[in-house]
Protein backbone atom coordinates (compact mmCIF):
# COMPACT_ATOMS: atom_id res chain seq x y z
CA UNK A 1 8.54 -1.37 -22.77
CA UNK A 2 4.82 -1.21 -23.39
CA UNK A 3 4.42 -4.73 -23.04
CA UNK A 4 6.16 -5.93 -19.53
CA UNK A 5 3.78 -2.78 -18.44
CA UNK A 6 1.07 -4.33 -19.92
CA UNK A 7 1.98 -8.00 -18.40
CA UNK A 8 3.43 -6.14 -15.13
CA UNK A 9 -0.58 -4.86 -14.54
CA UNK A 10 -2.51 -7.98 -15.70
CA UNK A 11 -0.17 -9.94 -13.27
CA UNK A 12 -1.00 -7.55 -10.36
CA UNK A 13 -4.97 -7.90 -11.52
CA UNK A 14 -4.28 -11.52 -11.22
CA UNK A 15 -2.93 -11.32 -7.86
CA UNK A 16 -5.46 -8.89 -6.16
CA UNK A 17 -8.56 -11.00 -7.72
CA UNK A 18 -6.42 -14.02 -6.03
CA UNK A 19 -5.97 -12.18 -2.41
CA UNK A 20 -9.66 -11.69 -2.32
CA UNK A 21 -10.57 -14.87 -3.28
CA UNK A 22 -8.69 -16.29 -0.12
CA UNK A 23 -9.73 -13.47 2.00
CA UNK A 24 -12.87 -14.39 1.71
CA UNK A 25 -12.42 -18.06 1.75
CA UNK A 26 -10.44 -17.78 5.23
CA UNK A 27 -13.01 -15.64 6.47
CA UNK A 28 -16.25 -18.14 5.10
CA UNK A 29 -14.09 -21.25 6.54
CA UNK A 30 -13.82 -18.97 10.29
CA UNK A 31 -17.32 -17.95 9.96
CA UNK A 32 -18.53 -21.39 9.78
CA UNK A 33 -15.87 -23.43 12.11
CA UNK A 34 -17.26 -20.83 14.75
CA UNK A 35 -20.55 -21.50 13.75
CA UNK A 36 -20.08 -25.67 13.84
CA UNK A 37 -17.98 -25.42 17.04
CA UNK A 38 -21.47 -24.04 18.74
CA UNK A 39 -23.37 -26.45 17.18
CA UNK A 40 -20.85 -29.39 18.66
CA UNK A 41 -20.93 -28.42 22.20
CA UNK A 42 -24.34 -29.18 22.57
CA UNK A 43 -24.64 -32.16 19.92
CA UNK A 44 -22.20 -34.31 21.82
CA UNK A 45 -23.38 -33.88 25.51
CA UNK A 46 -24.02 -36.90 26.47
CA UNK A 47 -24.90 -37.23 30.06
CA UNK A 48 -23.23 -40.06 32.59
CA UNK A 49 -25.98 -42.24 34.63
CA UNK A 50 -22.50 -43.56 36.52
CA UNK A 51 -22.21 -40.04 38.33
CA UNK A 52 -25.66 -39.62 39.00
CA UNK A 53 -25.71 -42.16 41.50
């Protein structure tokens, strides 16, 4: 019985360093698709001489 304890908590270890892990990756990847969305608005303004008329 001492053993599937022992598995039971190095599988829950396991699983909380692996929630983390993609906590942190979700919240890098928003971080910087916010931060690249800015970055696009004014990168791809290109302005229309066919209006200015």
């Amino acid at each position: 019985m001492d053993c599937v304890k022992k598995v039971l908590k190095i599988v829950g270890i396991v699983v909380a360093v692996a929630g983390v892990a993609a906590g942190i990756y979700f919240a890098v990847k928003k971080f910087l698709d916010k931060k690249n969305q800015a970055a696009d608005c004014e990168e791809n303004y290109v302005s229309c001489s066919c209006c200015e008329a």
